[in-house]
N, C-alpha and C. Protein backbone atom coordinates (compact mmCIF):
# COMPACT_ATOMS: atom_id res chain seq x y z
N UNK A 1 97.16 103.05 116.15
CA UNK A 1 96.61 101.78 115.72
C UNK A 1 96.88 101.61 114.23
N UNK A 2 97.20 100.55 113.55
CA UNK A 2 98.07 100.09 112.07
C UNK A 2 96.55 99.65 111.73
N UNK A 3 96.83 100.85 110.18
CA UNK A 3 95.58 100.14 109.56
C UNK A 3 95.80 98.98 108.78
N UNK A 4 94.85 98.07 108.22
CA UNK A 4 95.06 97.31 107.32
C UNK A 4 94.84 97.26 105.95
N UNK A 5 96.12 96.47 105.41
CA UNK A 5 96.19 96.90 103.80
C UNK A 5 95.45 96.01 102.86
N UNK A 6 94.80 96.20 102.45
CA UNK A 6 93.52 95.62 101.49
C UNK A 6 94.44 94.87 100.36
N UNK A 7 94.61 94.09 100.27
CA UNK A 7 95.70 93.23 98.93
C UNK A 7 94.67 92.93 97.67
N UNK A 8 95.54 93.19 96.85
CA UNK A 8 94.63 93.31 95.67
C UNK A 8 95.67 92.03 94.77
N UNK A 9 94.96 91.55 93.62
CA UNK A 9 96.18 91.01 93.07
C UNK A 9 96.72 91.29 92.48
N UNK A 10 97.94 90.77 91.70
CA UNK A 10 99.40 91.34 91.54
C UNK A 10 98.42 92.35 90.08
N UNK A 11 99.35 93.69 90.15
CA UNK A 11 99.00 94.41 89.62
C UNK A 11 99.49 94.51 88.01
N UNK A 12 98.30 94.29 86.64
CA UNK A 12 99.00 94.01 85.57
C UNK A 12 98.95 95.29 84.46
N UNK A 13 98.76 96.19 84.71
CA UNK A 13 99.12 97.77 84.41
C UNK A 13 97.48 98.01 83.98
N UNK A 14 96.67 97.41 84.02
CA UNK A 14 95.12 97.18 83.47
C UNK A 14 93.90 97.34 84.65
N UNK A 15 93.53 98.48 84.80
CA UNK A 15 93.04 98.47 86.28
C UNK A 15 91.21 97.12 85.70
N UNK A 16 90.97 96.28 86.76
CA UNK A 16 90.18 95.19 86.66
C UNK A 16 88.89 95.21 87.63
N UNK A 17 87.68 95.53 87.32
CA UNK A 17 86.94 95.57 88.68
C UNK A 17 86.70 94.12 89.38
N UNK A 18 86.63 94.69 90.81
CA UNK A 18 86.87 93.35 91.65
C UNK A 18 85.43 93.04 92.56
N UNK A 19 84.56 94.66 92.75
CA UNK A 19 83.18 93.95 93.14
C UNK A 19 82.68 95.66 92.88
N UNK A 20 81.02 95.17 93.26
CA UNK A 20 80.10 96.30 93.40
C UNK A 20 79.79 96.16 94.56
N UNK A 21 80.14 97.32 95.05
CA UNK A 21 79.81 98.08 96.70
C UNK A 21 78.18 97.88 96.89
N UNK A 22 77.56 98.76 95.62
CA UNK A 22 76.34 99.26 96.03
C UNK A 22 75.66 100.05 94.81
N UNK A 23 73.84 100.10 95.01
CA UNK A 23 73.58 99.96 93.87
C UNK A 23 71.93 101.35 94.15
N UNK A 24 72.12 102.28 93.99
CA UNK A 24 71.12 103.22 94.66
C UNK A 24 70.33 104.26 93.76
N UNK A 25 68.92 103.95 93.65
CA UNK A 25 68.23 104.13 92.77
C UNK A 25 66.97 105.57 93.02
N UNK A 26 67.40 106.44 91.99
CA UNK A 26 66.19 107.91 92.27
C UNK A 26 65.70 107.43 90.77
N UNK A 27 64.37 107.74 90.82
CA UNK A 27 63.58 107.33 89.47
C UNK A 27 64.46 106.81 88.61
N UNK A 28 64.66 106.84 87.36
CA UNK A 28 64.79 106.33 86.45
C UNK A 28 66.46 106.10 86.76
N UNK A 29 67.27 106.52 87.41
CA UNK A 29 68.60 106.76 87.58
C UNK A 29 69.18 105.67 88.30
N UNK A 30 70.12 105.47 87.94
CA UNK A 30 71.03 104.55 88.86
C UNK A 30 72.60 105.03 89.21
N UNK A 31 72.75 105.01 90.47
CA UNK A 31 74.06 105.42 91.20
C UNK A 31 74.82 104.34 91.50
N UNK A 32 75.99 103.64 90.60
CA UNK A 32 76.49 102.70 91.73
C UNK A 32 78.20 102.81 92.03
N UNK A 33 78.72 102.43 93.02
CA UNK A 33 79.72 101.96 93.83
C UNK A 33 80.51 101.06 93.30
N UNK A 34 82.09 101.27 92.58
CA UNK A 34 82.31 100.04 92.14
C UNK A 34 84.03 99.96 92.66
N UNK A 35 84.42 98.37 92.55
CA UNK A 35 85.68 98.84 93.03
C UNK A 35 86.58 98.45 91.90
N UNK A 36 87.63 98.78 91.79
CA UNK A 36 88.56 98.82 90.89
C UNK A 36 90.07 98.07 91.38
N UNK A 37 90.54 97.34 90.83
CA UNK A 37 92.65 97.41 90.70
C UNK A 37 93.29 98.35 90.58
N UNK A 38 94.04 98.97 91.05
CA UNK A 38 95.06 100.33 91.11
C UNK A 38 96.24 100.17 91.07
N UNK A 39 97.19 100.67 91.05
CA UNK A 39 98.71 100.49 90.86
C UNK A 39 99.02 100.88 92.24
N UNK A 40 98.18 102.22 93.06
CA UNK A 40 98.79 101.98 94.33
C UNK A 40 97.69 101.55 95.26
N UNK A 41 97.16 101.00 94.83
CA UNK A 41 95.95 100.19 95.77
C UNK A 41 94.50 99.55 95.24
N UNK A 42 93.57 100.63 95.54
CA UNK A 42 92.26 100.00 94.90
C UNK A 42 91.46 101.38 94.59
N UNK A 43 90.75 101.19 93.78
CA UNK A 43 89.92 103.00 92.63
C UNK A 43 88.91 102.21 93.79
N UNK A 44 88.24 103.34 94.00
CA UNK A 44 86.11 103.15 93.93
C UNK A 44 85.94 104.37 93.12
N UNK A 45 84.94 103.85 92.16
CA UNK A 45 84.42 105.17 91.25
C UNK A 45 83.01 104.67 91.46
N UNK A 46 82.38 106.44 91.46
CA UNK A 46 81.54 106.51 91.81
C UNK A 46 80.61 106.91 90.14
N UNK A 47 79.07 106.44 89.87
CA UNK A 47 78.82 106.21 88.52
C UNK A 47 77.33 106.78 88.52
N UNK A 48 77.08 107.64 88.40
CA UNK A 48 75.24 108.15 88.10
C UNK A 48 75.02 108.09 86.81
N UNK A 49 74.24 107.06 86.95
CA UNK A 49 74.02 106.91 85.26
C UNK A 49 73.05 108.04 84.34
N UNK A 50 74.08 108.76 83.33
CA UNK A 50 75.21 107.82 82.42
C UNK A 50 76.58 108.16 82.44
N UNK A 51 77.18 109.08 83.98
CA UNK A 51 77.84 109.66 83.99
C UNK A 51 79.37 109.46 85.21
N UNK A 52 80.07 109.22 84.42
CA UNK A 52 81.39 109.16 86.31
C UNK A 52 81.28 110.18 87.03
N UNK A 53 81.29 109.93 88.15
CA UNK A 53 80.84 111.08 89.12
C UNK A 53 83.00 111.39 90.10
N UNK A 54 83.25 110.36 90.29
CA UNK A 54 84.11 110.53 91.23
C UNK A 54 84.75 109.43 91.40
N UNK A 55 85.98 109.58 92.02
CA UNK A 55 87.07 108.53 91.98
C UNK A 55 87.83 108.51 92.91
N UNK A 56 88.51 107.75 93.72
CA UNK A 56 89.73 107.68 94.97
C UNK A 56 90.10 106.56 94.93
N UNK A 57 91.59 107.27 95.17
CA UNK A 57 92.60 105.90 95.28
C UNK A 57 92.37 105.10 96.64
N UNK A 58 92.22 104.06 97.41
CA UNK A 58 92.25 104.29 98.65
C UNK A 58 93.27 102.88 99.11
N UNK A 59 93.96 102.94 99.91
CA UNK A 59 95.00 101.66 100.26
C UNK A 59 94.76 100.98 101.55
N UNK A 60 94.05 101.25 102.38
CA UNK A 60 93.52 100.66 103.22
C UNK A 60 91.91 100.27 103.51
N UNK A 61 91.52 99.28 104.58
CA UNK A 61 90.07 98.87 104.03
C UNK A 61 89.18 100.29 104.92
N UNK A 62 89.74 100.83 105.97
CA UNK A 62 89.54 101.97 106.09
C UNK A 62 89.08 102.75 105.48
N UNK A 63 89.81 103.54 104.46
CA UNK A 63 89.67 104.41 103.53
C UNK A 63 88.79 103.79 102.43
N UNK A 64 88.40 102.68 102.53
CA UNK A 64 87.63 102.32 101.10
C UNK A 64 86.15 102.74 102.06
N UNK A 65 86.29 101.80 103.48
CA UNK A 65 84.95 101.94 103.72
C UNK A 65 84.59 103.31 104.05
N UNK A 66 84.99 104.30 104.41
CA UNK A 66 84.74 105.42 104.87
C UNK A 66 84.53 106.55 103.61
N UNK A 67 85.37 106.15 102.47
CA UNK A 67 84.78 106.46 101.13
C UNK A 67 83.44 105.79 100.64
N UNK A 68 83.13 105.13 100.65
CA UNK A 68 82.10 104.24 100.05
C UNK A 68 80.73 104.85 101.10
N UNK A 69 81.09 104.78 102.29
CA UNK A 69 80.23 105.63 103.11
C UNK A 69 79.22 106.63 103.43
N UNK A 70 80.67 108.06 103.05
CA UNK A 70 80.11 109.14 102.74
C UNK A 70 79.70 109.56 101.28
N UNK A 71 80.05 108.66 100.24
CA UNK A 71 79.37 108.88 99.29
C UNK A 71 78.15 108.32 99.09
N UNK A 72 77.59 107.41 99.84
CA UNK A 72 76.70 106.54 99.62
C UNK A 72 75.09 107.43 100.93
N UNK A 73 75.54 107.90 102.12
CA UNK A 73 75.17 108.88 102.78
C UNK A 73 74.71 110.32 102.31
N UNK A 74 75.81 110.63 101.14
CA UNK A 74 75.35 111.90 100.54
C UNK A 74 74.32 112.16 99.66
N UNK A 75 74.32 110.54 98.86
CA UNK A 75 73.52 109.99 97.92
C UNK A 75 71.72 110.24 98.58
N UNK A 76 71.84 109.29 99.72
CA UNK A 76 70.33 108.92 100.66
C UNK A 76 70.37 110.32 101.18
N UNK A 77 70.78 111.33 101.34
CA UNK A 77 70.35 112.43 101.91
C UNK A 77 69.71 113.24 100.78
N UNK A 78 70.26 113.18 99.69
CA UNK A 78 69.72 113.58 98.08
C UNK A 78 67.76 112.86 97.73
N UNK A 79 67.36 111.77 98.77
CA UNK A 79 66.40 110.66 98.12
C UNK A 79 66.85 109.74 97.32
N UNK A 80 68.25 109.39 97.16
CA UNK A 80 68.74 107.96 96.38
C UNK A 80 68.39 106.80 97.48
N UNK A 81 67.68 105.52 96.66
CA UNK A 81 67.33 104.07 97.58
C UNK A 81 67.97 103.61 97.11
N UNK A 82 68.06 102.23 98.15
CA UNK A 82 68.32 100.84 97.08
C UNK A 82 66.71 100.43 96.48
């Protein structure tokens, strides 16, 4: 089965965020989900404030959602809410 390719726009060497996934809160802390422009697709970096936690390239909407997923799962198993 052909996955599908998530189109981003034309790429201007400047990666640009394009939305917030998600936004997940342990006391005073905030975790969020963001997506990015890539040269070979689209970043999600992952952000515990005040710190980058993690990053993937991902080129299909597949791989974004299944990233966004298990990081967001690992989070709520930790006690992170919205």
């Amino acid at each position: 089965m052909a996955q599908s390719v998530f189109q981003r726009a034309r790429w201007d060497r400047s990666p640009r965020e394009v939305a917030e996934w998600w936004i997940l809160k342990k006391g005073p802390r905030r975790a969020m989900c963001r997506l990015f422009t890539h040269q070979r697709g689209h970043e999600l970096r992952l952000e515990v404030s005040p710190e980058f936690v993690a990053s993937e390239v991902c080129r299909t909407v597949d791989e974004m959602l299944g990233c966004q997923e298990r990081w967001r799962a690992a989070l709520q198993a930790k006690g992170w809410q919205q």
